[in-house]
N, C-alpha and C. Protein backbone atom coordinates (compact mmCIF):
# COMPACT_ATOMS: atom_id res chain seq x y z
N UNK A 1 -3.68 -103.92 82.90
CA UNK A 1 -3.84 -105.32 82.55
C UNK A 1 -4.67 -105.43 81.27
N UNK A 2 -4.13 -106.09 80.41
CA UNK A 2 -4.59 -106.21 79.37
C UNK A 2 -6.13 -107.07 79.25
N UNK A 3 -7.10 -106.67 78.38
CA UNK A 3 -8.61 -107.53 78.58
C UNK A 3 -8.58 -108.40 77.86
N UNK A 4 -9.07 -109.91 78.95
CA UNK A 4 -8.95 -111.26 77.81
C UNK A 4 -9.65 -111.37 76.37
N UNK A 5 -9.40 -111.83 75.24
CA UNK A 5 -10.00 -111.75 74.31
C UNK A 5 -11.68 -112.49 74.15
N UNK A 6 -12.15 -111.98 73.18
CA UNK A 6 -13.55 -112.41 73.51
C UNK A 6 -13.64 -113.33 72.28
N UNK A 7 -12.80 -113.91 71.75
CA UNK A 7 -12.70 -115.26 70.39
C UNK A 7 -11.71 -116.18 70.87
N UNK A 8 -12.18 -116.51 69.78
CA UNK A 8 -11.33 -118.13 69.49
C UNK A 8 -9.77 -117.92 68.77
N UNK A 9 -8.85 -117.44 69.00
CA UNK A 9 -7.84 -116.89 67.81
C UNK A 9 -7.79 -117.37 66.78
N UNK A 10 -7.45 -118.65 67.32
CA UNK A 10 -7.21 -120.13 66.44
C UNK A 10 -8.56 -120.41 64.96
N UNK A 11 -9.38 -120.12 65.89
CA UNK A 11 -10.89 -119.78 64.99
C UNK A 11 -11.16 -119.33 63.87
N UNK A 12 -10.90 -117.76 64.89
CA UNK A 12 -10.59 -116.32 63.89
C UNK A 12 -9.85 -116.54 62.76
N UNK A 13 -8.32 -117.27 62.69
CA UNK A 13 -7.92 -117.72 61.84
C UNK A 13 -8.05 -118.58 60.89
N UNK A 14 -8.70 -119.17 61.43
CA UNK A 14 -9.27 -120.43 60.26
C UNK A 14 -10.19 -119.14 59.38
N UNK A 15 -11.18 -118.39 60.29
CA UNK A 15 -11.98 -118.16 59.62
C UNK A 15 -11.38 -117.40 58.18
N UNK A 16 -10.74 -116.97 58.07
CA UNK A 16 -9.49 -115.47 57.64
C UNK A 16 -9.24 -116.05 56.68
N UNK A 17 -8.16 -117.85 56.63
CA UNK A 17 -8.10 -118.49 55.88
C UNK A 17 -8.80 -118.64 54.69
N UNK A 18 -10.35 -119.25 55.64
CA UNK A 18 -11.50 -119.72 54.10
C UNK A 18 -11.74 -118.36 53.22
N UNK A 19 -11.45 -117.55 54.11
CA UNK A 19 -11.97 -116.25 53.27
C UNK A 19 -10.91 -115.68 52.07
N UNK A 20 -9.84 -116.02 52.67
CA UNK A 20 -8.65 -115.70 51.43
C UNK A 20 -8.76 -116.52 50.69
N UNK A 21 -8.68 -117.84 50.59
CA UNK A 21 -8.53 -119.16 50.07
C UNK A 21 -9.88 -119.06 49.11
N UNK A 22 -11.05 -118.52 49.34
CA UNK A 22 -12.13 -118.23 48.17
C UNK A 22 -12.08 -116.93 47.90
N UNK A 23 -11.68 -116.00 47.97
CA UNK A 23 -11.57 -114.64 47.15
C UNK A 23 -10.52 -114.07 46.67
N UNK A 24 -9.04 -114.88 47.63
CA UNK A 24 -7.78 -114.45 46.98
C UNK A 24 -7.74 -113.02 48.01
N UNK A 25 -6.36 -112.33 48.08
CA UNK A 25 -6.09 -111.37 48.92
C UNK A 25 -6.38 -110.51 48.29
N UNK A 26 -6.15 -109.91 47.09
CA UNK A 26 -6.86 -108.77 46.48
C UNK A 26 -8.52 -108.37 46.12
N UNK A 27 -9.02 -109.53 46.61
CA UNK A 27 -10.52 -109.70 46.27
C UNK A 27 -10.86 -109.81 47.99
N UNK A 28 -9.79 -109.46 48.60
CA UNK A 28 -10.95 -109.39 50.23
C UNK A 28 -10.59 -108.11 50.92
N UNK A 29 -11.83 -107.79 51.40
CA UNK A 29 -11.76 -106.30 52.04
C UNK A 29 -11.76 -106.74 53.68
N UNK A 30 -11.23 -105.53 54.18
CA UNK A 30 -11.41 -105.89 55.64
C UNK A 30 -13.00 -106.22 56.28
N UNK A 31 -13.37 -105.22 55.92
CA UNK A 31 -15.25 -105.73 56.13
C UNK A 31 -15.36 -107.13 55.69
N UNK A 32 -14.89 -107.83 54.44
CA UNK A 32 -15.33 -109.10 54.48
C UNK A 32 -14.29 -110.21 55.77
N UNK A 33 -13.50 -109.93 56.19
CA UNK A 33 -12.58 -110.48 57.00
C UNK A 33 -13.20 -110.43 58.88
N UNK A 34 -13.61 -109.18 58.65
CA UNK A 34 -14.44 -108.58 60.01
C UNK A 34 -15.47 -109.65 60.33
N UNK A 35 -16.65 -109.77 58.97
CA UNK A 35 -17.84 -110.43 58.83
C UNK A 35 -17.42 -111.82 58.61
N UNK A 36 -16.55 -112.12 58.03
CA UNK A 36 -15.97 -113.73 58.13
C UNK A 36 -15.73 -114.49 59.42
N UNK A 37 -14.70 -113.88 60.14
CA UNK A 37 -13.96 -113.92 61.75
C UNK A 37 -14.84 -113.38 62.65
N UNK A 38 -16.08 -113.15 62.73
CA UNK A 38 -17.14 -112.70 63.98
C UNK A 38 -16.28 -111.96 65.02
N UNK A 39 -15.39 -111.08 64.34
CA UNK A 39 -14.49 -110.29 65.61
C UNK A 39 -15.09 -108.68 64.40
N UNK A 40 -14.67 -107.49 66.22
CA UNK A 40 -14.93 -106.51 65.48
C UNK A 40 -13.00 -105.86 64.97
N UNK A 41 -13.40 -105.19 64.23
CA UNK A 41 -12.40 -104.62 63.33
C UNK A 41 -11.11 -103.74 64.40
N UNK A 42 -11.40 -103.66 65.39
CA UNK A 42 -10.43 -103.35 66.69
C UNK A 42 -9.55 -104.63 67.22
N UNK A 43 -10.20 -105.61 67.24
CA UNK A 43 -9.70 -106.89 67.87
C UNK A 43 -8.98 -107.24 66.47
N UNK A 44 -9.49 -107.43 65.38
CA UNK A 44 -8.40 -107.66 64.15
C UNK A 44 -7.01 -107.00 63.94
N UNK A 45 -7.21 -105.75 64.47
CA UNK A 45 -5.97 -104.87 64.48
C UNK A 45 -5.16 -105.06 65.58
N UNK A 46 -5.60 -105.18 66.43
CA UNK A 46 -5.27 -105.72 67.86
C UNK A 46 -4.54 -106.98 67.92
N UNK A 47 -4.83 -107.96 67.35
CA UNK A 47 -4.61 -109.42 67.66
C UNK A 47 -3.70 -110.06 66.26
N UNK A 48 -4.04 -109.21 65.10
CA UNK A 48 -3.44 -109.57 63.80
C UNK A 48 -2.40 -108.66 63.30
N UNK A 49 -2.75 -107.31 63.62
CA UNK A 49 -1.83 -105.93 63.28
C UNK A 49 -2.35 -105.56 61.73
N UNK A 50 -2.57 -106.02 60.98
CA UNK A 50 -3.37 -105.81 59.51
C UNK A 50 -3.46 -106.88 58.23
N UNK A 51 -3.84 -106.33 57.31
CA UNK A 51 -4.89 -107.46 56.36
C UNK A 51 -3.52 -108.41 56.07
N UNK A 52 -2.08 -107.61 55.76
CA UNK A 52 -1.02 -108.70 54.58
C UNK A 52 -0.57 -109.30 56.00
N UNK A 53 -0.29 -108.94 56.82
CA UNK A 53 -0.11 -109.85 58.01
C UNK A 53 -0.70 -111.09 58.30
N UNK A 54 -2.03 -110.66 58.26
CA UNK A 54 -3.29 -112.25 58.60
C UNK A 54 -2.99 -112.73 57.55
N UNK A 55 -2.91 -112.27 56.18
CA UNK A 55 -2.50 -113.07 55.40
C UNK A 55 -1.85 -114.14 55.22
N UNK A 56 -0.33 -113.81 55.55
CA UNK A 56 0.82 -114.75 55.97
C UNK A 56 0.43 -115.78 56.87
N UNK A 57 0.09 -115.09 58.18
CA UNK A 57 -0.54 -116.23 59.07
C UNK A 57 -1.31 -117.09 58.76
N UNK A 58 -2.31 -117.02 58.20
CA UNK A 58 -3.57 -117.67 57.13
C UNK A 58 -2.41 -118.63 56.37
N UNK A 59 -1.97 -118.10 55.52
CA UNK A 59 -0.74 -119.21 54.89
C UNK A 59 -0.34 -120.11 55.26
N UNK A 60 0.43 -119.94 56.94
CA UNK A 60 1.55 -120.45 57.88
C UNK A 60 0.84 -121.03 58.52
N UNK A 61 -0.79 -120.93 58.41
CA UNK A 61 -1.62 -122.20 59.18
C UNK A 61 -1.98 -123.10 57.92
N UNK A 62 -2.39 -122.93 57.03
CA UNK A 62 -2.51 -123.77 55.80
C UNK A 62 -1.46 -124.83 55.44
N UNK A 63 -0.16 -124.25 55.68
CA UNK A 63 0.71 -125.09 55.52
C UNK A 63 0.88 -126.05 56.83
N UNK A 64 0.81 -125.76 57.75
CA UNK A 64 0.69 -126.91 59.23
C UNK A 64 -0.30 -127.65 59.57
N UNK A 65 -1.74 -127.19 58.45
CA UNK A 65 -2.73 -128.17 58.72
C UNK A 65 -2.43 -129.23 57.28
N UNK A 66 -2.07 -128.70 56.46
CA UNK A 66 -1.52 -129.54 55.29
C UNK A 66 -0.89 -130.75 55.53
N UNK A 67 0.27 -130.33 56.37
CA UNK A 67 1.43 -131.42 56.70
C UNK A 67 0.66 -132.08 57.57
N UNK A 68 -0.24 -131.98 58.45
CA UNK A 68 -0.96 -132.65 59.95
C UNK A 68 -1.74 -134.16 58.97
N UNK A 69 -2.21 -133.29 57.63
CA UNK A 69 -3.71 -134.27 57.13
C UNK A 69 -2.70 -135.12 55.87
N UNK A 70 -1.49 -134.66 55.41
CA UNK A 70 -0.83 -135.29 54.98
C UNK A 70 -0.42 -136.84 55.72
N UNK A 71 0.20 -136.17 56.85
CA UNK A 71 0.70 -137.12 57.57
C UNK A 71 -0.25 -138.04 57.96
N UNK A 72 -1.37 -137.65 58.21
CA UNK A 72 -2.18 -138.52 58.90
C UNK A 72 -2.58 -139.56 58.18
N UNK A 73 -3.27 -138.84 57.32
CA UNK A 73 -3.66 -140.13 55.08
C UNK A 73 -2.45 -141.04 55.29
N UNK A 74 -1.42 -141.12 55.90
CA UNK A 74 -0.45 -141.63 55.09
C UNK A 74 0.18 -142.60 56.45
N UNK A 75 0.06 -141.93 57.80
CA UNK A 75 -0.42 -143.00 59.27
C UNK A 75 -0.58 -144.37 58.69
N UNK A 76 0.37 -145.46 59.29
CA UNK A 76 0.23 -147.03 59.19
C UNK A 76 0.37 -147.23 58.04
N UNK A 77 0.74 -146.87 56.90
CA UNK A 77 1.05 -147.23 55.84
C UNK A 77 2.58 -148.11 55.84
N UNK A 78 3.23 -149.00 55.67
CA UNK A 78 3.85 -149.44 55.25
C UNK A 78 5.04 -148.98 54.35
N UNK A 79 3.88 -149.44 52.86
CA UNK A 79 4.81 -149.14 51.16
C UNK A 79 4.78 -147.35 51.01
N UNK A 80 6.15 -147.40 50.70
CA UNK A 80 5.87 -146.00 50.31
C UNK A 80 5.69 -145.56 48.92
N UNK A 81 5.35 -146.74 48.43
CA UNK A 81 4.17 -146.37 46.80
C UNK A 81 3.17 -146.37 47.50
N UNK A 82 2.56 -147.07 47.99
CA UNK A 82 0.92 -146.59 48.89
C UNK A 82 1.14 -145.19 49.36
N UNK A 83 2.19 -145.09 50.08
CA UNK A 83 2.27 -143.26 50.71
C UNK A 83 2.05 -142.51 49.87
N UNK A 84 3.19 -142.46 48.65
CA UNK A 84 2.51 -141.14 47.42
C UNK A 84 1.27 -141.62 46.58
N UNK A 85 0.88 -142.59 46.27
CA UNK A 85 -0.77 -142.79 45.75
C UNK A 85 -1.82 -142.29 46.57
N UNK A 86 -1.52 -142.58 48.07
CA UNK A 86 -2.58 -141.91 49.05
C UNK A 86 -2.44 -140.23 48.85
N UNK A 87 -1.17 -139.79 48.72
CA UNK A 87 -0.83 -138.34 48.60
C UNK A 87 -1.55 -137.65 47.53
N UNK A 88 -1.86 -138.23 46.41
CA UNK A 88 -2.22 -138.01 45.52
C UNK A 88 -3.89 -138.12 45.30
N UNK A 89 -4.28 -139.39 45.97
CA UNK A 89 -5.59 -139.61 46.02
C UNK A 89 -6.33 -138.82 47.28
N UNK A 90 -5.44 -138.45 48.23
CA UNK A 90 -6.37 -137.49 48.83
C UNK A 90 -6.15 -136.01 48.19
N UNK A 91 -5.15 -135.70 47.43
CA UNK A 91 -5.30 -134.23 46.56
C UNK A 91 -6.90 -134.33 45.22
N UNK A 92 -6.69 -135.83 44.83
CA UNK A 92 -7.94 -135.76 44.24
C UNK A 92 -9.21 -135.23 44.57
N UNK A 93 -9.40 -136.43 45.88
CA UNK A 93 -11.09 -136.17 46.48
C UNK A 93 -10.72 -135.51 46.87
N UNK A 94 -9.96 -134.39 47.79
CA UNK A 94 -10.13 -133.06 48.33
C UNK A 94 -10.45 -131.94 47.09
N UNK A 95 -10.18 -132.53 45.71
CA UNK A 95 -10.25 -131.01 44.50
C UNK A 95 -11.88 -131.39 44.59
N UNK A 96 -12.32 -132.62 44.55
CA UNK A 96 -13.97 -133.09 43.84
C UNK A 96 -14.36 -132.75 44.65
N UNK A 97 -14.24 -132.64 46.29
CA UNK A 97 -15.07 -132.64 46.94
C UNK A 97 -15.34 -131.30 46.95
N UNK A 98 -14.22 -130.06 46.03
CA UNK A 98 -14.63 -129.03 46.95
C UNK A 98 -15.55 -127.81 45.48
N UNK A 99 -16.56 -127.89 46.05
CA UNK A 99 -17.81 -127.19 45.01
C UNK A 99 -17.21 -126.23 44.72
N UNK A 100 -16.70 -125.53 45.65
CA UNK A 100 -16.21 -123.89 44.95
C UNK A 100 -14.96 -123.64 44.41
N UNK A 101 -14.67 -124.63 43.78
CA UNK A 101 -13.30 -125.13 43.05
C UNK A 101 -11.65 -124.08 43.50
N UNK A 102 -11.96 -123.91 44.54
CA UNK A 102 -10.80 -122.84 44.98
C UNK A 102 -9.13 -123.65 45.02
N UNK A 103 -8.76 -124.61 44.49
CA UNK A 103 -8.20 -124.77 44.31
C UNK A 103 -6.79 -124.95 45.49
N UNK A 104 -5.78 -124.98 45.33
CA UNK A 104 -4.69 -125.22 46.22
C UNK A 104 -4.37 -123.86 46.79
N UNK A 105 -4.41 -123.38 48.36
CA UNK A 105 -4.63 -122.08 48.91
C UNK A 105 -2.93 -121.91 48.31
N UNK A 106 -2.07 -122.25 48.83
CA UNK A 106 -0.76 -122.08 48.62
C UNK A 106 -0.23 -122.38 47.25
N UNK A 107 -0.87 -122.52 46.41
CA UNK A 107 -0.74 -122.54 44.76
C UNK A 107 -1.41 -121.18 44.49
N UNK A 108 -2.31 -121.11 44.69
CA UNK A 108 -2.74 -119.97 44.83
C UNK A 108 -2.45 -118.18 45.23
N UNK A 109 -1.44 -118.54 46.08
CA UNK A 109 -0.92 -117.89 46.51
C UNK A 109 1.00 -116.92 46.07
N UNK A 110 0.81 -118.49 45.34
CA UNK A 110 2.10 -118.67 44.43
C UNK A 110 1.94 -117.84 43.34
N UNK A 111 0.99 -118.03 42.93
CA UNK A 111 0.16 -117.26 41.79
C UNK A 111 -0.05 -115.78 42.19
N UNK A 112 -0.69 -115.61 43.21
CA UNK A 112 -1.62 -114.26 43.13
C UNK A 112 -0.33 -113.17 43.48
N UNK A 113 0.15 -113.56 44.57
CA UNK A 113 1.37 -113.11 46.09
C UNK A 113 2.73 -113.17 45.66
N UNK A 114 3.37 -114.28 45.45
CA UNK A 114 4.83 -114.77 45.22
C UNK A 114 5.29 -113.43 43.97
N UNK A 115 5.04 -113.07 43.17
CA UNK A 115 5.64 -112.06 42.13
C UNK A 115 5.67 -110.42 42.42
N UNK A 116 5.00 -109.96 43.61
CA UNK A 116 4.36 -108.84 44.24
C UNK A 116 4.74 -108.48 45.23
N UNK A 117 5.31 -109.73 46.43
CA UNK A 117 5.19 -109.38 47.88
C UNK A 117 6.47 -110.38 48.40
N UNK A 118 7.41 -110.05 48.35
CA UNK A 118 8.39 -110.90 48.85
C UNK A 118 8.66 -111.65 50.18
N UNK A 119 7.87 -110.80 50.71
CA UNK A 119 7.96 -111.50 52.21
C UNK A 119 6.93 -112.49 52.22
N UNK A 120 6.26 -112.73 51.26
CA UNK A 120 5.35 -114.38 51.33
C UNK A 120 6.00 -115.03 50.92
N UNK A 121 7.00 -114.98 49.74
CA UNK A 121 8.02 -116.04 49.42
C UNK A 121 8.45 -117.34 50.47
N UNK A 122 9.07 -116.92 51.74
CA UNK A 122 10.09 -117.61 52.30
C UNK A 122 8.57 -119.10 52.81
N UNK A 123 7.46 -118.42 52.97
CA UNK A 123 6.46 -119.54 53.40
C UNK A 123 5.66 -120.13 52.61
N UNK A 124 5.72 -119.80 51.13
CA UNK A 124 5.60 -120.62 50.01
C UNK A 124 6.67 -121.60 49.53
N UNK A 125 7.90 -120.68 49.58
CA UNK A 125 9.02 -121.96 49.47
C UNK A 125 9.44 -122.83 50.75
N UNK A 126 8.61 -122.43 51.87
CA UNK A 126 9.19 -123.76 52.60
C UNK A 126 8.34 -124.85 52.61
N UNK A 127 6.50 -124.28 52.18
CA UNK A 127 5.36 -125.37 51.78
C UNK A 127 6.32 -126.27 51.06
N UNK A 128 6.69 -125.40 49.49
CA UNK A 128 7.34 -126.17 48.19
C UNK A 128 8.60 -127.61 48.69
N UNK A 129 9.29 -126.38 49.38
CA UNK A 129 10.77 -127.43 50.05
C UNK A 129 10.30 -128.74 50.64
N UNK A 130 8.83 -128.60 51.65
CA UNK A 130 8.22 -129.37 52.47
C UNK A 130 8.34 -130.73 51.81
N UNK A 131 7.45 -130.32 50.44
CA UNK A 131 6.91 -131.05 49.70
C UNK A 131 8.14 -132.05 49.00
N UNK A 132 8.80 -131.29 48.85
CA UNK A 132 9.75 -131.55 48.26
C UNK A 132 10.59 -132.59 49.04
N UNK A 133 10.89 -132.43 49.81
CA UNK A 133 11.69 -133.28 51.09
C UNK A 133 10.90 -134.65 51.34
N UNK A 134 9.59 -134.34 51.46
CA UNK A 134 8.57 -135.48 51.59
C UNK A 134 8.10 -136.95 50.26
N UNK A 135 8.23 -135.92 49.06
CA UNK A 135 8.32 -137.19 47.95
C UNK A 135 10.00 -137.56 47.63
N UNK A 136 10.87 -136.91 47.97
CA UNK A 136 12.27 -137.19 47.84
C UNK A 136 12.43 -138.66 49.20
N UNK A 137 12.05 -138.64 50.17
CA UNK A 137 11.91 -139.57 51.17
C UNK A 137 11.76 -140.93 50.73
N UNK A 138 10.29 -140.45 50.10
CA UNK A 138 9.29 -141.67 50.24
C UNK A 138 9.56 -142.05 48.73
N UNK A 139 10.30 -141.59 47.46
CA UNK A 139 11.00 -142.38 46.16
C UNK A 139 12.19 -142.38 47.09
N UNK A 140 12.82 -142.80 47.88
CA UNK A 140 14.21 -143.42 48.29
C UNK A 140 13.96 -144.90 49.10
N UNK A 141 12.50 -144.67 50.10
CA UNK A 141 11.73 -145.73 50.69
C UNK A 141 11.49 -146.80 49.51
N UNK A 142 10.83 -146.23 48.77
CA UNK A 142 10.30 -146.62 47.78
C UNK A 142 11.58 -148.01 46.25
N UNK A 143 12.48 -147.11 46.38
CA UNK A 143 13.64 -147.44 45.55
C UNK A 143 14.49 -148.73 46.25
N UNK A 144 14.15 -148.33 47.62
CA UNK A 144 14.41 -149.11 48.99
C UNK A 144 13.64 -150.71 49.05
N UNK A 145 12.54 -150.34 48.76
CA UNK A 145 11.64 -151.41 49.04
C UNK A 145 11.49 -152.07 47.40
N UNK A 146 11.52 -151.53 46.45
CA UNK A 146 11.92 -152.17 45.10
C UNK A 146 10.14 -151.67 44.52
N UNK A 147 9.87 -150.77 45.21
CA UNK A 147 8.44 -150.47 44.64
C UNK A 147 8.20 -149.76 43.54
N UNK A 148 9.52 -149.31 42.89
CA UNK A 148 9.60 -148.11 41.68
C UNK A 148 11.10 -148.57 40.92
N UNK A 149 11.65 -147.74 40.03
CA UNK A 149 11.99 -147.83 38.68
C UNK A 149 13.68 -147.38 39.81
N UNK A 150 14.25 -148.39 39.56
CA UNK A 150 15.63 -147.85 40.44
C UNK A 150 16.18 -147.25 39.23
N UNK A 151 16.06 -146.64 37.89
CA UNK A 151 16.88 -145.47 37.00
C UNK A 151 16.50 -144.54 36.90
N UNK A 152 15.45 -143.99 38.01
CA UNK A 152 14.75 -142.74 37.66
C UNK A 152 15.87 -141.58 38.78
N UNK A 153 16.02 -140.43 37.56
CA UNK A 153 16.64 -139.44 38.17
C UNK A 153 15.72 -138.87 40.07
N UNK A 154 16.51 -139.17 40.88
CA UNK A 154 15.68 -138.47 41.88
C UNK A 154 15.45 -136.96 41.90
N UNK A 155 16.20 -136.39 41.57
CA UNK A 155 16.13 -134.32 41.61
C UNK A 155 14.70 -134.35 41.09
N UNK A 156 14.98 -135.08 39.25
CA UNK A 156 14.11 -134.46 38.25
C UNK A 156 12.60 -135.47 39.02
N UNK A 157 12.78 -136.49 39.69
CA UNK A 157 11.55 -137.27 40.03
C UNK A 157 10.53 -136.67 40.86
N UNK A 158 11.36 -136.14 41.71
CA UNK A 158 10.91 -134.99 43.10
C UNK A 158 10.46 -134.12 42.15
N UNK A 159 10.89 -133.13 41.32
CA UNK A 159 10.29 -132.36 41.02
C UNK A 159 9.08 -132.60 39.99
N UNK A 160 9.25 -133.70 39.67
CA UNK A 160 8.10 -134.02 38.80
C UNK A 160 6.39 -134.51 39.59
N UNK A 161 6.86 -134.61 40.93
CA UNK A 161 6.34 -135.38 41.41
C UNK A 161 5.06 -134.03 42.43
N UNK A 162 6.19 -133.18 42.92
CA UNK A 162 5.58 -131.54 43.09
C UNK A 162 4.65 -130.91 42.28
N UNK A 163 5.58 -130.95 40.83
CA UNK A 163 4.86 -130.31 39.70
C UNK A 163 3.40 -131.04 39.54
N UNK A 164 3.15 -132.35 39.46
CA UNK A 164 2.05 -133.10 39.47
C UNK A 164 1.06 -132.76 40.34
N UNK A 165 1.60 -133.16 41.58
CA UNK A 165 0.68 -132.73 42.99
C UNK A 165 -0.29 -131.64 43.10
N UNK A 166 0.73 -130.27 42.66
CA UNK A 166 0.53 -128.76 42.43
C UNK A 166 -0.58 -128.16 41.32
N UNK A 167 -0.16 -129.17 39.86
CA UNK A 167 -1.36 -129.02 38.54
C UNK A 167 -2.29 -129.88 38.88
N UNK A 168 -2.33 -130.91 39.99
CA UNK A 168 -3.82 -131.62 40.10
C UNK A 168 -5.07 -130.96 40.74
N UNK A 169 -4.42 -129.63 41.41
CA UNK A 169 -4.89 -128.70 42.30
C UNK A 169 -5.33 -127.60 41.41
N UNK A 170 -4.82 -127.12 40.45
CA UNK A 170 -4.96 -126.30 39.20
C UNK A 170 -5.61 -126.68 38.11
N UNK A 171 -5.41 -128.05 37.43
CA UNK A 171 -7.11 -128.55 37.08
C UNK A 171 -8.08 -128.56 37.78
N UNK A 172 -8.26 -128.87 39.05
CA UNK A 172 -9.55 -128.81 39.71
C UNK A 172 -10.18 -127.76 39.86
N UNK A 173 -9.53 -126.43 39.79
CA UNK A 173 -9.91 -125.06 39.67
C UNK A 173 -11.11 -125.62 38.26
N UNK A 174 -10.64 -126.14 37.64
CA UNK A 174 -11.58 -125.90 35.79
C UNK A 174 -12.54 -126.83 35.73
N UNK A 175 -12.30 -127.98 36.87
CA UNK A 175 -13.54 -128.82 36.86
C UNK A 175 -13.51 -129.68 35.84
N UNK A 176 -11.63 -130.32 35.90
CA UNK A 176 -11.20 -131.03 34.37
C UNK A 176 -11.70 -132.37 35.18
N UNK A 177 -11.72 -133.10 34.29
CA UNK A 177 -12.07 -134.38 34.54
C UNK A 177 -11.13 -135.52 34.35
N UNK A 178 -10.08 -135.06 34.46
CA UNK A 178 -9.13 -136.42 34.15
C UNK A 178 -8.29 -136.41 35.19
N UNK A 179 -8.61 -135.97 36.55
CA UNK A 179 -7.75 -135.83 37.84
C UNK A 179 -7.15 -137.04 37.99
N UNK A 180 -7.85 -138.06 38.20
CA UNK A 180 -7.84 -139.29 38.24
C UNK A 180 -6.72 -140.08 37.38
N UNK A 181 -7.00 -140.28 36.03
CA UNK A 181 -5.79 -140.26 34.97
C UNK A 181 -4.60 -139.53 35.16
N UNK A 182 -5.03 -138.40 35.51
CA UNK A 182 -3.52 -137.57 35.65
C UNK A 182 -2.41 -138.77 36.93
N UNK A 183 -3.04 -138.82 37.93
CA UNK A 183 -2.59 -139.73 38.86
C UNK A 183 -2.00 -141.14 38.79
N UNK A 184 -2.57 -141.73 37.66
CA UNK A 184 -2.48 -142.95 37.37
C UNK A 184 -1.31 -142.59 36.50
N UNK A 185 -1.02 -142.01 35.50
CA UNK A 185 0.20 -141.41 34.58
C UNK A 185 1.04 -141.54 35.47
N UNK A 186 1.17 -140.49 36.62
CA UNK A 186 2.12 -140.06 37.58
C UNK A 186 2.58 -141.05 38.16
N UNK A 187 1.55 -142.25 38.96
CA UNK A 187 2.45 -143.11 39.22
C UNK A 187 2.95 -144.34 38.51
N UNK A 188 2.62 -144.22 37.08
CA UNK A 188 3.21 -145.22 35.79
C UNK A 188 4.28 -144.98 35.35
N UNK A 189 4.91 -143.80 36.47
CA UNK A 189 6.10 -143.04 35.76
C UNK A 189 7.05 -143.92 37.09
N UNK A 190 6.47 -143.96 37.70
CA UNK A 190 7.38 -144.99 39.07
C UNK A 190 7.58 -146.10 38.87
């Protein structure tokens, strides 16, 4: 019979997360993952199987707490110009609020992972697709409700609209100061 675990999994993972998400996967050692996750280095192997593994997982929870706090910002809303301004204004205060400017974990990841490791691909492009599906919605709501520009290409809008989302997360890495403006552009384009 197998012995019940002595953590939190769910925990453990979060913890794994913050730790990739500020050092990046090539900048974390298992000792820092060990000392992050308050598990010993048996139970990591045990419960995760190894470092590019937790990795992914770390990812594949980033992206389901994403969509949870997405969805939620955006709960009782109505207009779906309020939906992507809220989308946008909580990508803001989430870049200001965060001191250690780490930027978008899954942009990040796009960056560090996506050119190297193919098997992170399929859960970066389904974040991307996510995203994608979600402002394609809400400019049709939107086009619907007469809240935006009924001649705007939808493909190129969606993707403009990603691309935005994605570099507001990538200035905040630099501690630019025009997050704000950038947003206001973005939705002057609606």
């Amino acid at each position: 019979m197998a012995r019940p675990k002595a953590f939190a999994e769910q925990d453990a993972l979060h913890a794994a997360m913050e730790t990739f998400w500020r050092q990046g996967y090539h900048q974390t050692s298992m000792q820092d993952l060990v000392d992050s996750m308050g598990i010993n280095r048996a139970s990591l192997y045990d419960t995760f199987a190894d470092k590019h593994t937790l990795y992914k997982l770390t990812l594949e929870r980033y992206h389901d707490l994403n969509r949870a706090d997405i969805a939620e910002a955006v709960a009782g809303l109505y207009s779906a110009r309020a939906k992507i301004q809220t989308i946008f204004d909580r990508a803001v205060q989430e870049t200001l609020d965060d001191s250690e400017r780490r930027g978008c974990f899954m942009t990040n990841a796009t960056l560090e992972m996506r050119p190297h490791y193919a098997d992170v691909a399929p859960i970066i492009e389904r974040h991307f697709n996510y995203l994608g599906t979600l402002f394609r919605s809400l400019l049709y709501e939107a086009i619907d409700q007469h809240e935006c520009r009924t001649d705007l290409p939808v493909d190129e809008t969606v993707a403009f609209l990603v691309s935005q989302l994605t570099g507001l997360r990538v200035l905040g890495k630099t501690n630019d100061p025009t997050l704000q403006a950038v947003v206001a552009v973005t939705m002057g384009v609606l």
